[in-house]
Protein backbone atom coordinates (compact mmCIF):
# COMPACT_ATOMS: atom_id res chain seq x y z
CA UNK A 1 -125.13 -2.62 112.40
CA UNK A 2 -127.91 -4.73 110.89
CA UNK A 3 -130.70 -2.92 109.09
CA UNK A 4 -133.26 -3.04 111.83
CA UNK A 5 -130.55 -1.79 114.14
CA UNK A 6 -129.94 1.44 111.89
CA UNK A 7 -133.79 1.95 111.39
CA UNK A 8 -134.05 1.59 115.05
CA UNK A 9 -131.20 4.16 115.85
CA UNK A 10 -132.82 6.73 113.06
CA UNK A 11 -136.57 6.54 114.47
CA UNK A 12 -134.69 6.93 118.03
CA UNK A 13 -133.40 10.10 117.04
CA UNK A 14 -136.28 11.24 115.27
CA UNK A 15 -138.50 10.99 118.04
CA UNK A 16 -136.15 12.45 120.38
CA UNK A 17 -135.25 15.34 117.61
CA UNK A 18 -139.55 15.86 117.74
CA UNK A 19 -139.36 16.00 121.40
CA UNK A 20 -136.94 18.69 121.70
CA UNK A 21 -138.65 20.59 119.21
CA UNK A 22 -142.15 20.58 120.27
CA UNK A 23 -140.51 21.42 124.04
CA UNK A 24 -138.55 24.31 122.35
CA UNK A 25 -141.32 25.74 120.82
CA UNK A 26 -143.69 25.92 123.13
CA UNK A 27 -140.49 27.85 125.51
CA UNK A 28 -140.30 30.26 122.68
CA UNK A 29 -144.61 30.88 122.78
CA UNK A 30 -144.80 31.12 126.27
CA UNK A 31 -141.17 31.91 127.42
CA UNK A 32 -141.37 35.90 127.55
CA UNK A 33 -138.98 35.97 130.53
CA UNK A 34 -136.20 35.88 127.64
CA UNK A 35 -137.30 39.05 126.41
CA UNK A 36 -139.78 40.04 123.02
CA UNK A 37 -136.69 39.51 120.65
CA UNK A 38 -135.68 35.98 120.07
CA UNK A 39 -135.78 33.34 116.94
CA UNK A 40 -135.65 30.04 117.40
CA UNK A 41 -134.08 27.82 115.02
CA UNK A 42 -133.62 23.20 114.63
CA UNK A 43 -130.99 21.43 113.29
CA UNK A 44 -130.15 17.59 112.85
CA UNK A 45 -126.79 18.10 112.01
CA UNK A 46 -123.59 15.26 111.53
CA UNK A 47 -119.87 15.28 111.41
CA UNK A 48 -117.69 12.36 110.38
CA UNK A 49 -114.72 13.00 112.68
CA UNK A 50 -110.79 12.26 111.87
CA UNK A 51 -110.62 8.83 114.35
CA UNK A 52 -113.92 7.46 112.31
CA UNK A 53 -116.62 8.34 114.96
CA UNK A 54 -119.66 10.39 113.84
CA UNK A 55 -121.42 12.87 115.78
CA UNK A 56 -125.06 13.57 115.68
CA UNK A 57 -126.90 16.43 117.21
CA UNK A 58 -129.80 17.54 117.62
CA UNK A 59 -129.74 21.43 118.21
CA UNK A 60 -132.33 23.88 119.05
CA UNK A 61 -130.96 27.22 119.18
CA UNK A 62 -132.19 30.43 120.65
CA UNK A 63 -130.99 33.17 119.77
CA UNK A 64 -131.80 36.23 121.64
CA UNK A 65 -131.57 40.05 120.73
CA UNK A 66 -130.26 41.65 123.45
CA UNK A 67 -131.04 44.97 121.25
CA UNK A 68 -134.18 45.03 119.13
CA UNK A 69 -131.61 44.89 116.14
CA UNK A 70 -129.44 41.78 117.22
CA UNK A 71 -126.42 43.62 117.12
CA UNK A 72 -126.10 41.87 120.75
CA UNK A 73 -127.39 38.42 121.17
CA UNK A 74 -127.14 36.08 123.68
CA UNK A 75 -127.48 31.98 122.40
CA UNK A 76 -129.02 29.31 124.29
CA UNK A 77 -128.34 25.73 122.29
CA UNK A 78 -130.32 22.95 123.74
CA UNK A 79 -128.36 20.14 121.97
CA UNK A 80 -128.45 16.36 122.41
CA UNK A 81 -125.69 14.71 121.06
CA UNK A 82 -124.71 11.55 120.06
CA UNK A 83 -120.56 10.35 119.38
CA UNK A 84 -120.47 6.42 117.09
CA UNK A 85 -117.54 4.80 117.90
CA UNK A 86 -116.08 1.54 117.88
CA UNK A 87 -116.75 0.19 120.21
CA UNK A 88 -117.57 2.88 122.14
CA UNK A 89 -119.84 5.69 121.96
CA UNK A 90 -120.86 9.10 124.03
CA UNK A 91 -123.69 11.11 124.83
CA UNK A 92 -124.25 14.54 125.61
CA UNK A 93 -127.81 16.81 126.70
CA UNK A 94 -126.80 20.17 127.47
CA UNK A 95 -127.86 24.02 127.51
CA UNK A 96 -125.18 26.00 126.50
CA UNK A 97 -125.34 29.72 126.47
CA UNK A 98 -123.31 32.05 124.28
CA UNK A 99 -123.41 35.42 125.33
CA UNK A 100 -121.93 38.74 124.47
CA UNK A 101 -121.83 39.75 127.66
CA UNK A 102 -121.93 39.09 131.22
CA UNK A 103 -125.14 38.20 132.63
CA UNK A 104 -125.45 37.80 136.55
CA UNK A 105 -122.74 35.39 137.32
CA UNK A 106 -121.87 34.01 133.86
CA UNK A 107 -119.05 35.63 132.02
CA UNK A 108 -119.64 36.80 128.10
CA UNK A 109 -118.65 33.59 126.30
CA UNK A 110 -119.55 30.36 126.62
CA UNK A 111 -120.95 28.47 129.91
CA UNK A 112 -122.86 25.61 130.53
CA UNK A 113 -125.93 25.70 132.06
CA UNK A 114 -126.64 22.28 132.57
CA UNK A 115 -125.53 19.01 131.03
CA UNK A 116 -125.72 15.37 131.50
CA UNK A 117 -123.14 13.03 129.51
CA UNK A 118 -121.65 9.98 129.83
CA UNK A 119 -118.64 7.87 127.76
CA UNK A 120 -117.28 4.93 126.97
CA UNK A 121 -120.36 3.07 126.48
CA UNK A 122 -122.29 1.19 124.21
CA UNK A 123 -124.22 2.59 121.58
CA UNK A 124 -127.59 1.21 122.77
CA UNK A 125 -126.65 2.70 125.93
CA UNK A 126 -125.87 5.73 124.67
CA UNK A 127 -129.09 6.13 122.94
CA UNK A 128 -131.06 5.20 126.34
CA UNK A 129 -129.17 7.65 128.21
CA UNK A 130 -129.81 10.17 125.32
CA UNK A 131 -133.69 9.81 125.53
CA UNK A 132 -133.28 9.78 129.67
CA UNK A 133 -131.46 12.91 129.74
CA UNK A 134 -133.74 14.96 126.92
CA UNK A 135 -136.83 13.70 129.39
CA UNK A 136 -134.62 15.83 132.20
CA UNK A 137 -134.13 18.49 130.55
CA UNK A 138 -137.80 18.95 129.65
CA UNK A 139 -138.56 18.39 133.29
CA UNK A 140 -136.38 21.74 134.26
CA UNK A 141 -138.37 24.70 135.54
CA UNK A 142 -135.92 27.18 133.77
CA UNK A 143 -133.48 25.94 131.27
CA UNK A 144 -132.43 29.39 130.98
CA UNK A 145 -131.10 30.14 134.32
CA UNK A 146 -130.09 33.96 134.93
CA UNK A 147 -130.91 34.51 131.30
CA UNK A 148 -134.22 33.90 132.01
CA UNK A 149 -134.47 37.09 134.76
CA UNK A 150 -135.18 39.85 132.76
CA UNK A 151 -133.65 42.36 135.55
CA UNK A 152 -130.13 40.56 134.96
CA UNK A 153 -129.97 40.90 131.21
């Protein structure tokens, strides 16, 4: 990659990493339907993997205290990730919810509760789908799902 390429890629991520942010914020100020105990918390986070690729992600985690003293949480990650590869990369928007246990029809674990990805493309394309996807997934009504009905919970 050239230099403008990189600088390109970096303010790309930035201003997606700002967009997730200010959108997971303002769910945490004006989501109550996850309950009065949950923290909020952003990452930028990368991983050089074994076969040479590195993996960036943005991650905005909720976590929420299913008792007022967190001994029980549930997580909610709203991550957009990015796999560089040669000559192939990935993308990945999801919410993914951790939870300690069952809540309506998701099992205590892990589940998805929505995702968009794609593979095998190029990184420019990657980075276009990225910033298409995070747009969707600020467009959702309820990220949250059945975490988000506080009779389930």
């Amino acid at each position: 990659m050239a230099h403008d390429e990189i600088l390109e890629f970096l303010q790309e991520l930035d201003r997606l990493h700002d967009r997730l942010r200010g959108h997971t914020s303002e769910l945490l100020l004006h989501g109550a339907a996850l309950g009065d105990h949950r923290e909020l918390s952003h990452e930028l986070l990368t991983d050089r993997r074994e076969d040479g690729s590195v993996e960036v992600s943005l991650l905005h985690r909720f976590v929420v205290g299913i008792t007022p003293d967190y001994a029980l949480t549930h997580e909610v990650d709203l991550v957009a990730r990015l796999t560089v590869s040669t000559p192939h990369s990935s993308a990945r928007v999801a919410v993914d919810a951790y939870l300690d246990h069952p809540v309506a029809d998701l099992p205590e674990g892990p589940s998805v509760l929505w995702e968009r990805q794609v593979d095998g493309v190029g990184l420019g394309e990657a980075l276009r789908f990225l910033g298409a996807a995070v747009e969707e997934l600020r467009g959702l009504e309820n990220p949250f799902g059945p975490l988000a009905d506080r009779d389930r919970t």
